[in-house]
N, C-alpha and C. Protein backbone atom coordinates (compact mmCIF):
# COMPACT_ATOMS: atom_id res chain seq x y z
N UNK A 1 -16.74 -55.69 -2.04
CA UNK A 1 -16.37 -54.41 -2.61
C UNK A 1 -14.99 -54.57 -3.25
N UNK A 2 -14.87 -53.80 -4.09
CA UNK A 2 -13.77 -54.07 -4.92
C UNK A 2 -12.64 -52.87 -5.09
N UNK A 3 -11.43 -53.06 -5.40
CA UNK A 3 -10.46 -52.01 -5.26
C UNK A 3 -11.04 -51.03 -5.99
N UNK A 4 -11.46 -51.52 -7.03
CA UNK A 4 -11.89 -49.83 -7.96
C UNK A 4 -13.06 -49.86 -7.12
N UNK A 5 -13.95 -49.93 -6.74
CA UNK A 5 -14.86 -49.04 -5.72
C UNK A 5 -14.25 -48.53 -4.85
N UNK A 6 -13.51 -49.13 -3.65
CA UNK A 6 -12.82 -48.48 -3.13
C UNK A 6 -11.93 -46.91 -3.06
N UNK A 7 -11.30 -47.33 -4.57
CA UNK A 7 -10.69 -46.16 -5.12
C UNK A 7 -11.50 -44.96 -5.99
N UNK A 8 -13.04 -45.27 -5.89
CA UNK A 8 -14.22 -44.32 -6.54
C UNK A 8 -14.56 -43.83 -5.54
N UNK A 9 -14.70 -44.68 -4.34
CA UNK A 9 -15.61 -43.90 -3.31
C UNK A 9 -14.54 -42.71 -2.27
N UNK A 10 -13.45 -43.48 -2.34
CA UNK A 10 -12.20 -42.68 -2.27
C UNK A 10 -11.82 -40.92 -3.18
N UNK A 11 -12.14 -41.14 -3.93
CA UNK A 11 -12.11 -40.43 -4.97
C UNK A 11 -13.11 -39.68 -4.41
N UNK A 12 -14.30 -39.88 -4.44
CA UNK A 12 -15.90 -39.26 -4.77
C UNK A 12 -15.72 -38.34 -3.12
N UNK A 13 -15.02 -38.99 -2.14
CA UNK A 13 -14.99 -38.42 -0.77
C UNK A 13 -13.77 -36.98 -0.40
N UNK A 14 -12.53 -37.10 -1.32
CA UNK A 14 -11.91 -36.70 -1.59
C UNK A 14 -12.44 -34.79 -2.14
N UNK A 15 -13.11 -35.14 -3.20
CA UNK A 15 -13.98 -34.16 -4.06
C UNK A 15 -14.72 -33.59 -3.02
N UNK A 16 -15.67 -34.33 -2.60
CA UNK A 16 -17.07 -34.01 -1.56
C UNK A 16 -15.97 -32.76 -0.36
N UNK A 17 -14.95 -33.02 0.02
CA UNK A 17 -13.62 -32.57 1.22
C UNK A 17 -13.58 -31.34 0.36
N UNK A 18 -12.92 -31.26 -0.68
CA UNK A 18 -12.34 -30.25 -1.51
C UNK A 18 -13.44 -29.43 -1.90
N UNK A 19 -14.94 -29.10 -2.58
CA UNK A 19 -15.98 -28.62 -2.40
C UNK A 19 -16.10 -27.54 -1.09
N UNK A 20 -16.23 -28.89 -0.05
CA UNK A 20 -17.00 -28.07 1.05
C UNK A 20 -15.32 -26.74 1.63
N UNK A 21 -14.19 -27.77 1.36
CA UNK A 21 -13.04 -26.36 1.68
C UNK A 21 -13.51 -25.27 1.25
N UNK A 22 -13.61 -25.34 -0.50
CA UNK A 22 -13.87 -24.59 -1.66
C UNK A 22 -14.85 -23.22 -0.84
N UNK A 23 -15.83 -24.04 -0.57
CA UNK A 23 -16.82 -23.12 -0.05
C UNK A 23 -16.42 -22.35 1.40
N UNK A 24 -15.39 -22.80 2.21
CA UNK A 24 -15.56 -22.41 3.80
C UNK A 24 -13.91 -21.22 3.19
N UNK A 25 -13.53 -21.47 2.37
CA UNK A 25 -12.87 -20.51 1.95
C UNK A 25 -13.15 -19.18 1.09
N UNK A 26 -14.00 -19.67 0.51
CA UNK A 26 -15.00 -18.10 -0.07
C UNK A 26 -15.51 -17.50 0.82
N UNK A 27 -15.87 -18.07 2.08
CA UNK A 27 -17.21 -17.37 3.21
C UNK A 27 -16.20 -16.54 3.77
N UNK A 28 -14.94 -16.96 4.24
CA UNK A 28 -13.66 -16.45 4.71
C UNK A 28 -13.55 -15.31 4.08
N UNK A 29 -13.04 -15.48 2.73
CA UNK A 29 -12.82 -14.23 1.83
C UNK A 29 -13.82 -13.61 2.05
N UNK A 30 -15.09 -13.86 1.42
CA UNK A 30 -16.44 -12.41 1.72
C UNK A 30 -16.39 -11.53 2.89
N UNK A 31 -16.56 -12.66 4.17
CA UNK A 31 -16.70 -12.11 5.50
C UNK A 31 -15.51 -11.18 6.28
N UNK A 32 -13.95 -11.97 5.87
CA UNK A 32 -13.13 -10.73 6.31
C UNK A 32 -12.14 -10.62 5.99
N UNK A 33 -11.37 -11.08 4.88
CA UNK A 33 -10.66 -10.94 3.83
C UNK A 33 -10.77 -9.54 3.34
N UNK A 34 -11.94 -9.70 2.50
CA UNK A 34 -12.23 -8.64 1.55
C UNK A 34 -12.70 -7.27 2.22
N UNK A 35 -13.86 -7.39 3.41
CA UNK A 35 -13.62 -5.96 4.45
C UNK A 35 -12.33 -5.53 5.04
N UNK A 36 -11.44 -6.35 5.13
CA UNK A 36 -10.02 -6.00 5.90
C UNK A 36 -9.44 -5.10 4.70
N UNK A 37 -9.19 -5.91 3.45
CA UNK A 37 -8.80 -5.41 2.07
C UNK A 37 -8.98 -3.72 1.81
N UNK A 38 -10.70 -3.54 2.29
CA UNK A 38 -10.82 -2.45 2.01
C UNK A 38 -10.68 -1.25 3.37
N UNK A 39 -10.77 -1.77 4.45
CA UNK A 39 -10.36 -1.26 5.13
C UNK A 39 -9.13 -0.51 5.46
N UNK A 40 -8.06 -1.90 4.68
CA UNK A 40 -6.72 -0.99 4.37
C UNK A 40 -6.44 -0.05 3.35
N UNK A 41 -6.96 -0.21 2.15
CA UNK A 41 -7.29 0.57 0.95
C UNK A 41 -7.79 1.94 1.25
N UNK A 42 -8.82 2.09 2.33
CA UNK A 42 -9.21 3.34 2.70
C UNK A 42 -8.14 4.16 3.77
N UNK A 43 -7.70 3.35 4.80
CA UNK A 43 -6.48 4.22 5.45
C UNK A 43 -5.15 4.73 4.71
N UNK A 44 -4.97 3.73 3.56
CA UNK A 44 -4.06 4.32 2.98
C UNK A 44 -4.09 5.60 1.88
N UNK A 45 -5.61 5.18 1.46
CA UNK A 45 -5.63 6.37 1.11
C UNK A 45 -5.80 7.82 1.49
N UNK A 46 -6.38 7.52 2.87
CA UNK A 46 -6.17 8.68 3.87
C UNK A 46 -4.91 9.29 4.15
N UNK A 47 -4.02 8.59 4.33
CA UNK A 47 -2.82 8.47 4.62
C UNK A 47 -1.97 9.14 3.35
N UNK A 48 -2.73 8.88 2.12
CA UNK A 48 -1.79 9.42 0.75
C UNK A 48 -2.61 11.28 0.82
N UNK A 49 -3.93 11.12 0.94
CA UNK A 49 -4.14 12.49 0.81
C UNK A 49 -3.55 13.67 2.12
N UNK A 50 -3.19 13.11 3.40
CA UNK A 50 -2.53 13.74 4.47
C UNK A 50 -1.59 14.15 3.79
N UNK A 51 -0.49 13.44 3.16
CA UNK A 51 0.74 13.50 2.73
C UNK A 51 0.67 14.63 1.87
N UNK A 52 0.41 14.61 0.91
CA UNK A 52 -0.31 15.51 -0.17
C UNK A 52 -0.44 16.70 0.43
N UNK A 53 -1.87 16.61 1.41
CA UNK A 53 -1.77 18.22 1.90
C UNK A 53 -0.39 18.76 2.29
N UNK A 54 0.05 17.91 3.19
CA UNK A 54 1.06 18.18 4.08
C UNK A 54 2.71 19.07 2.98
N UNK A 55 2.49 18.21 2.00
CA UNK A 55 3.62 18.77 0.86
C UNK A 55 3.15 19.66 0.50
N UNK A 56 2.03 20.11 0.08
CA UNK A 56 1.34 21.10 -0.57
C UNK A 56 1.57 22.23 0.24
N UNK A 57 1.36 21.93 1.52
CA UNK A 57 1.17 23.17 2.60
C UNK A 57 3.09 23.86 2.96
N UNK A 58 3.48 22.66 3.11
CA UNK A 58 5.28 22.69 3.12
C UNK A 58 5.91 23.86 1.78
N UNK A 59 5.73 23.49 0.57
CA UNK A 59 6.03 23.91 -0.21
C UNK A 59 5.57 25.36 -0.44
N UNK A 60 4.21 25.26 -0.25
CA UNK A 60 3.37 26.83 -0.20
C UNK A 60 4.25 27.90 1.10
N UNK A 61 4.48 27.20 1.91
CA UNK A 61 5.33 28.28 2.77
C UNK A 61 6.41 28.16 2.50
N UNK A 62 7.08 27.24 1.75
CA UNK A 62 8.77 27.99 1.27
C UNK A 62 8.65 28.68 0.83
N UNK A 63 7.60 28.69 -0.64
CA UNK A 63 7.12 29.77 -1.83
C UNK A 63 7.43 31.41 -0.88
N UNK A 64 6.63 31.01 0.10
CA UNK A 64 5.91 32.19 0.89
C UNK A 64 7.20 33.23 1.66
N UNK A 65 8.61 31.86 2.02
CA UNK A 65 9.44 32.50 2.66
C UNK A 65 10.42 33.18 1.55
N UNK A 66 10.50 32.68 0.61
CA UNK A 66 11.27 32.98 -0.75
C UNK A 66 11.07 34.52 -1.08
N UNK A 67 9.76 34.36 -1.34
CA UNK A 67 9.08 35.56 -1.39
C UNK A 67 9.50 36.64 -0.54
N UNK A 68 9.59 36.68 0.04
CA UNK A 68 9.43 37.49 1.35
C UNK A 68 11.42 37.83 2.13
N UNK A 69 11.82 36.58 1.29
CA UNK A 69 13.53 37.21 1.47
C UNK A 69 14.09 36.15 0.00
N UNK A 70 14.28 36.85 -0.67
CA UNK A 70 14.57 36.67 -1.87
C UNK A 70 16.10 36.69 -1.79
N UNK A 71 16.80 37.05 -1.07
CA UNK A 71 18.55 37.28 -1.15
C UNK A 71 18.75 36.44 -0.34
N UNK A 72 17.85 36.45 0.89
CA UNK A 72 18.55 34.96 1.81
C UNK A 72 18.24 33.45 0.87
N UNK A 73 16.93 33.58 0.36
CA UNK A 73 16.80 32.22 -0.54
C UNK A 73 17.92 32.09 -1.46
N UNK A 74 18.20 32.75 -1.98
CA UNK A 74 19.83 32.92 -3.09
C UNK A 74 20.72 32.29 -2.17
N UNK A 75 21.33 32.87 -1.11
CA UNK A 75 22.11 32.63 -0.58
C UNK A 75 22.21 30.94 0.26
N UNK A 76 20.94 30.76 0.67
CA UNK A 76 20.84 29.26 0.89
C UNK A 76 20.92 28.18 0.00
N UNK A 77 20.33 28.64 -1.20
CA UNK A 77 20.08 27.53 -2.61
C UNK A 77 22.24 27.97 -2.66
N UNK A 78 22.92 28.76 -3.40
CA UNK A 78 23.95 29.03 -3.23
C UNK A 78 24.65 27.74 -2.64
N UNK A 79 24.96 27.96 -0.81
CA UNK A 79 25.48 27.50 -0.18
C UNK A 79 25.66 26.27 -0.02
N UNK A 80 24.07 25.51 -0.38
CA UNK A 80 23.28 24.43 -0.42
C UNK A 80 24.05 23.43 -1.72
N UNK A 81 23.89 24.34 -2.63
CA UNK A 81 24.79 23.78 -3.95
C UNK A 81 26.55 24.31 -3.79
N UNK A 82 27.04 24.34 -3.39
CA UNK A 82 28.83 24.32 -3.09
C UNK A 82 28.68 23.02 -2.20
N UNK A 83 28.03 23.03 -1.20
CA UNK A 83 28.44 21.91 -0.26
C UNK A 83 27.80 20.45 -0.99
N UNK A 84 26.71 20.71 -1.59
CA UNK A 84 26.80 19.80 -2.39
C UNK A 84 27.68 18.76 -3.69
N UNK A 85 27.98 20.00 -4.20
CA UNK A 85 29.39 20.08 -5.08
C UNK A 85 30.48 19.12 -4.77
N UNK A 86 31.03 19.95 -3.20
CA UNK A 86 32.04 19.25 -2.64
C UNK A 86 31.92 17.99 -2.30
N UNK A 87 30.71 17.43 -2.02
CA UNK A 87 30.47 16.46 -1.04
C UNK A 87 30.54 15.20 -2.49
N UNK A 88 30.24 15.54 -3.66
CA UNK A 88 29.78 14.47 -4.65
C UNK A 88 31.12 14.62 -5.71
N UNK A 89 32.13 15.31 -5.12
CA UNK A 89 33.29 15.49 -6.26
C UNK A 89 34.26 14.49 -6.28
């Protein structure tokens, strides 16, 4: 046998290694890669529409308290902006 066979069959065994990785790394990805992927994709999006309500619902009852004392909201937005003022001068 000769160095260049050597270095073919070398070669050819090399490939045959890299293939079968090729493949035990896709089965990986299919099997739980890609369910994990979406698994997180779905909590987070759970997680974005909680948020959402949660601001939605927050905001709807400031609306609600505003409403309902209109001179104290003045007076907080007011107060809110002086101390702000001061604090960034």
């Amino acid at each position: 046998m000769s160095a260049s066979d050597t270095i073919n069959d070398t070669a050819q065994d090399a490939k045959s290694q890299i293939a079968q990785l090729r493949k035990q790394v896709e089965a990986l990805m299919s099997e739980r890669v890609t369910p994990a992927l979406a698994g997180a994709a779905g909590r987070a999006e759970a997680a974005a529409h909680k948020a959402t309500d949660f601001t939605r619902d927050q905001a709807e009852m400031v609306s609600d308290r505003v409403r309902e004392q209109p001179l104290v909201a003045i007076l907080v937005a007011a107060a809110g902006g002086y101390l702000l003022g001061r604090l960034f001068r």
